[in-house]
C-alpha atoms as a PDB file:
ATOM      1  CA  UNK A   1      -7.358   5.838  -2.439  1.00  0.00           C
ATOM      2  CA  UNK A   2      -5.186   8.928  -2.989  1.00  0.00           C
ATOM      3  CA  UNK A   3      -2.277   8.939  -5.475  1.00  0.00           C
ATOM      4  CA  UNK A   4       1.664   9.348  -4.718  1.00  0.00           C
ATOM      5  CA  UNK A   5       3.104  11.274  -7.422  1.00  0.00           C
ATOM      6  CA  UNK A   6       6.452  12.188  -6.311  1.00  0.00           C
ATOM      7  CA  UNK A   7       9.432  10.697  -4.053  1.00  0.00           C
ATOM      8  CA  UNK A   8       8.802  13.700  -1.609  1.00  0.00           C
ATOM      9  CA  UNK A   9       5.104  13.019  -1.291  1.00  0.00           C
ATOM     10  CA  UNK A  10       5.629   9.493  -0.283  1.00  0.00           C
ATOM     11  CA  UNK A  11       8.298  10.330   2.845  1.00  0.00           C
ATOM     12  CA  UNK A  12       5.725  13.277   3.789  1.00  0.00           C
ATOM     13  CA  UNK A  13       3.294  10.540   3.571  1.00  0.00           C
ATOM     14  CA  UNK A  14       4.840   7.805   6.030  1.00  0.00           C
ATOM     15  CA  UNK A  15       5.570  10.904   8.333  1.00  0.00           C
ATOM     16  CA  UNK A  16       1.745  11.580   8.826  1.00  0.00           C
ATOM     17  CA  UNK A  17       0.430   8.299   9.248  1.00  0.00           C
ATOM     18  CA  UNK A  18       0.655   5.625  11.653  1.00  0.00           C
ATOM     19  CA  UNK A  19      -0.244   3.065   9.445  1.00  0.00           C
ATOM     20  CA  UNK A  20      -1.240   2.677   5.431  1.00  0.00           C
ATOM     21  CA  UNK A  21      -1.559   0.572   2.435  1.00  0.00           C
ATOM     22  CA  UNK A  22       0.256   1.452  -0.557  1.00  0.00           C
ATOM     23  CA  UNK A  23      -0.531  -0.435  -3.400  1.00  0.00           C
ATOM     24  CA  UNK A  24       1.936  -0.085  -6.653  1.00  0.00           C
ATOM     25  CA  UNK A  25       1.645  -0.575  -9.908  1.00  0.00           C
ATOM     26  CA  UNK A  26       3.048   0.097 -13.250  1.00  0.00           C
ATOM     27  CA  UNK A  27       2.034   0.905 -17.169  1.00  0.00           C
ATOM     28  CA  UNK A  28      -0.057  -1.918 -18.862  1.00  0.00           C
ATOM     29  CA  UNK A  29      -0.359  -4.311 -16.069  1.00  0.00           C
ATOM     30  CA  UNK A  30      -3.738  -6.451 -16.342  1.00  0.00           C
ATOM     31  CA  UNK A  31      -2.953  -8.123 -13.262  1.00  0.00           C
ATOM     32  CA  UNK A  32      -2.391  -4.622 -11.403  1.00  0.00           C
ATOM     33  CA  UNK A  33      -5.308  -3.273 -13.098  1.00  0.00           C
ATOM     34  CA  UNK A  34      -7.432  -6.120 -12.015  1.00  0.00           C
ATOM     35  CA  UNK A  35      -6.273  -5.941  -8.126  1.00  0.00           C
ATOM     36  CA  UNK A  36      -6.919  -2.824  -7.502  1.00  0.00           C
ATOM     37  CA  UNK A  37     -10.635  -2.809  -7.440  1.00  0.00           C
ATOM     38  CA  UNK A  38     -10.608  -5.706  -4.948  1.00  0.00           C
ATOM     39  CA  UNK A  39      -7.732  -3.754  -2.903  1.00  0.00           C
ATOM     40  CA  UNK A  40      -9.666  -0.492  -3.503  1.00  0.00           C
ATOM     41  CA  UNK A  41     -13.038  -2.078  -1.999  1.00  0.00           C
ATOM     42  CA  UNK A  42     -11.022  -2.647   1.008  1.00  0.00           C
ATOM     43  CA  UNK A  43     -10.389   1.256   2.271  1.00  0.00           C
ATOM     44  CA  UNK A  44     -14.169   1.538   3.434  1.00  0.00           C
ATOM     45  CA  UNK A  45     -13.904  -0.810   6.114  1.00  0.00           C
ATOM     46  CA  UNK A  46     -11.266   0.602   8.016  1.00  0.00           C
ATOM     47  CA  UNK A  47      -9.465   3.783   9.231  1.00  0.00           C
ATOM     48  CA  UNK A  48      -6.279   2.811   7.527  1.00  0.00           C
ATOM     49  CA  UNK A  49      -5.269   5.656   4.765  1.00  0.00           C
ATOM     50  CA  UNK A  50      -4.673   3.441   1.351  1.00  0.00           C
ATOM     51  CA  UNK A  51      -2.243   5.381  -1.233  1.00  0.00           C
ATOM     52  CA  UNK A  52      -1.525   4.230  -4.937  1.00  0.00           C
ATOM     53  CA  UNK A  53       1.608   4.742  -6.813  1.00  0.00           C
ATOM     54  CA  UNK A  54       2.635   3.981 -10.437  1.00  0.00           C
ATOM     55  CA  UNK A  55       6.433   2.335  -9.956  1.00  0.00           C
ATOM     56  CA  UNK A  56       7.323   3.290 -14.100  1.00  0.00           C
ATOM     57  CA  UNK A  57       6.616   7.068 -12.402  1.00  0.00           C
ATOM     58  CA  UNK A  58       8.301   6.821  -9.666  1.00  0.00           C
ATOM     59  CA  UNK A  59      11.446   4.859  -9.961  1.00  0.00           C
ATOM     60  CA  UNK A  60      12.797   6.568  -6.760  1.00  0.00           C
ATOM     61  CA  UNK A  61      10.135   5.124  -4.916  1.00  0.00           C
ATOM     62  CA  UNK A  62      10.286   1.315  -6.232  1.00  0.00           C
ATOM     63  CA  UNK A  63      14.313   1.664  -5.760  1.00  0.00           C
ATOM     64  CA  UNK A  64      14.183   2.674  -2.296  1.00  0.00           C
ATOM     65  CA  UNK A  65      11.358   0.185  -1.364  1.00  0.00           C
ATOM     66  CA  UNK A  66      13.238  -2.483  -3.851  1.00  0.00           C
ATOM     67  CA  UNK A  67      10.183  -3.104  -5.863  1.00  0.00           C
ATOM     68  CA  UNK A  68      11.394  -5.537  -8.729  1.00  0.00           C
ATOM     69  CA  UNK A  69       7.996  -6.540 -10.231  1.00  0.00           C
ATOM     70  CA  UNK A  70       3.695  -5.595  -9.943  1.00  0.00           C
ATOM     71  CA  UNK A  71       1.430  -5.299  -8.310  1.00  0.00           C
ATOM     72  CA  UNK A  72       3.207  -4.765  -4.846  1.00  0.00           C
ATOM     73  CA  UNK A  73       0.729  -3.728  -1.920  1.00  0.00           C
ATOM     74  CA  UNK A  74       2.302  -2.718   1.435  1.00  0.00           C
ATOM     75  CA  UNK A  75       1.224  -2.454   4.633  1.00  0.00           C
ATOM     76  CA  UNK A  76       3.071   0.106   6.920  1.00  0.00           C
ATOM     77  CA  UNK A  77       3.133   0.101  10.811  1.00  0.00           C
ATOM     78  CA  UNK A  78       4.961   3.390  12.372  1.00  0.00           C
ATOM     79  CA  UNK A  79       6.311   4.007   9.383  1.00  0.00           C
ATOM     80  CA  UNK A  80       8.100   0.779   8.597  1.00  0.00           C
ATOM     81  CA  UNK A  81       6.703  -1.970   6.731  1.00  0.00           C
ATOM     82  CA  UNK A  82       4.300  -4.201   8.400  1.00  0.00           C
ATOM     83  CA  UNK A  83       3.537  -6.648   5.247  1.00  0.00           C
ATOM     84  CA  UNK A  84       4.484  -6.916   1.510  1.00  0.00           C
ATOM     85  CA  UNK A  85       2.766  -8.916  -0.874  1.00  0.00           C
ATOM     86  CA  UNK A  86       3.683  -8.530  -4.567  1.00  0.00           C
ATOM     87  CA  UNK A  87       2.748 -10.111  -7.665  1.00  0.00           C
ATOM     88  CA  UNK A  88       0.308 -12.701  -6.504  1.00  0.00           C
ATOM     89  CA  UNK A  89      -1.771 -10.914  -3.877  1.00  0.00           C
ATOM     90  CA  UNK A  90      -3.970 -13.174  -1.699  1.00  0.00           C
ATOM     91  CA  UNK A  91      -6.457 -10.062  -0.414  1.00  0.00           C
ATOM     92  CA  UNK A  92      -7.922 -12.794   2.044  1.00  0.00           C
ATOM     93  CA  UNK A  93      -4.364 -11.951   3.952  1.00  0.00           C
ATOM     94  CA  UNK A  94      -4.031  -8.418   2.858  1.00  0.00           C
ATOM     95  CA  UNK A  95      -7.542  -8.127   4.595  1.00  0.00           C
ATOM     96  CA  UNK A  96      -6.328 -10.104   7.638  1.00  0.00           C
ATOM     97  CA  UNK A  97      -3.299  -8.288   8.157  1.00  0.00           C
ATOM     98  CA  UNK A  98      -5.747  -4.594   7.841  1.00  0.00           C
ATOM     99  CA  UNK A  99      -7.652  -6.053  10.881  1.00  0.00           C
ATOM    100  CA  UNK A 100      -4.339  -6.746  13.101  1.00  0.00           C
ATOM    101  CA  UNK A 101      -3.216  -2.865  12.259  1.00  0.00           C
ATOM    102  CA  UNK A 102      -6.588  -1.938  13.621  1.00  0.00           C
ATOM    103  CA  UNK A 103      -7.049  -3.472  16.520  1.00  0.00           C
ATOM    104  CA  UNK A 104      -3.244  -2.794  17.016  1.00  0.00           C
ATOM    105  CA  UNK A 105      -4.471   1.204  16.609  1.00  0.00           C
ATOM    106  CA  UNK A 106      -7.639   0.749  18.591  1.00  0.00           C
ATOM    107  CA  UNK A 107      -5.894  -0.547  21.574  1.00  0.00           C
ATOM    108  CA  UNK A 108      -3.110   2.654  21.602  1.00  0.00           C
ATOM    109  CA  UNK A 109      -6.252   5.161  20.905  1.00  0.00           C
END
């Protein structure tokens, strides 16, 4: 999982890839701390790019994705997004919605 850093990154990001996960977080979050692992574990079973951003660093970022709490994670299709889930992140559908981006990228290939 490769870290966003700055505002720039992140649009040179979603102009490279077809599709990616961004999961977001902020400053002494337990409940962000404790998803990423799971969300992490994730990234080795597909193709998908997965990025990780800190929200209290990047307040350009959370305003212009309107980001209003933590953990967020995002799944982008063509650059727009595909699927948000934020706060409460059932990874049973994060990991669902990772298979429907693949085989949506497997059958343009």
């Amino acid at each position: 999982m490769k870290t966003v850093t700055q505002y720039n990154q992140w649009l040179e990001i979603i102009e490279h890839h077809k599709h990616l996960l961004l999961f977001v977080k902020t400053k002494n979050c337990s409940v962000c701390e404790g998803l990423l692992p799971q969300i992490e574990v994730l990234e080795s079973d597909t193709s998908i790019p997965f990025f990780v951003a800190n929200a209290a660093e990047l307040p350009e970022l959370a305003g212009q994705l309107g980001l209003f709490t933590a953990p967020v994670v995002i799944l982008m299709k063509d650059a727009k997004e595909y699927a948000r889930y934020a706060r409460f992140v059932p990874v049973h559908q994060v990991v669902e919605k990772l298979k429907e981006l693949k085989k949506w990228e497997e059958s343009y290939d």
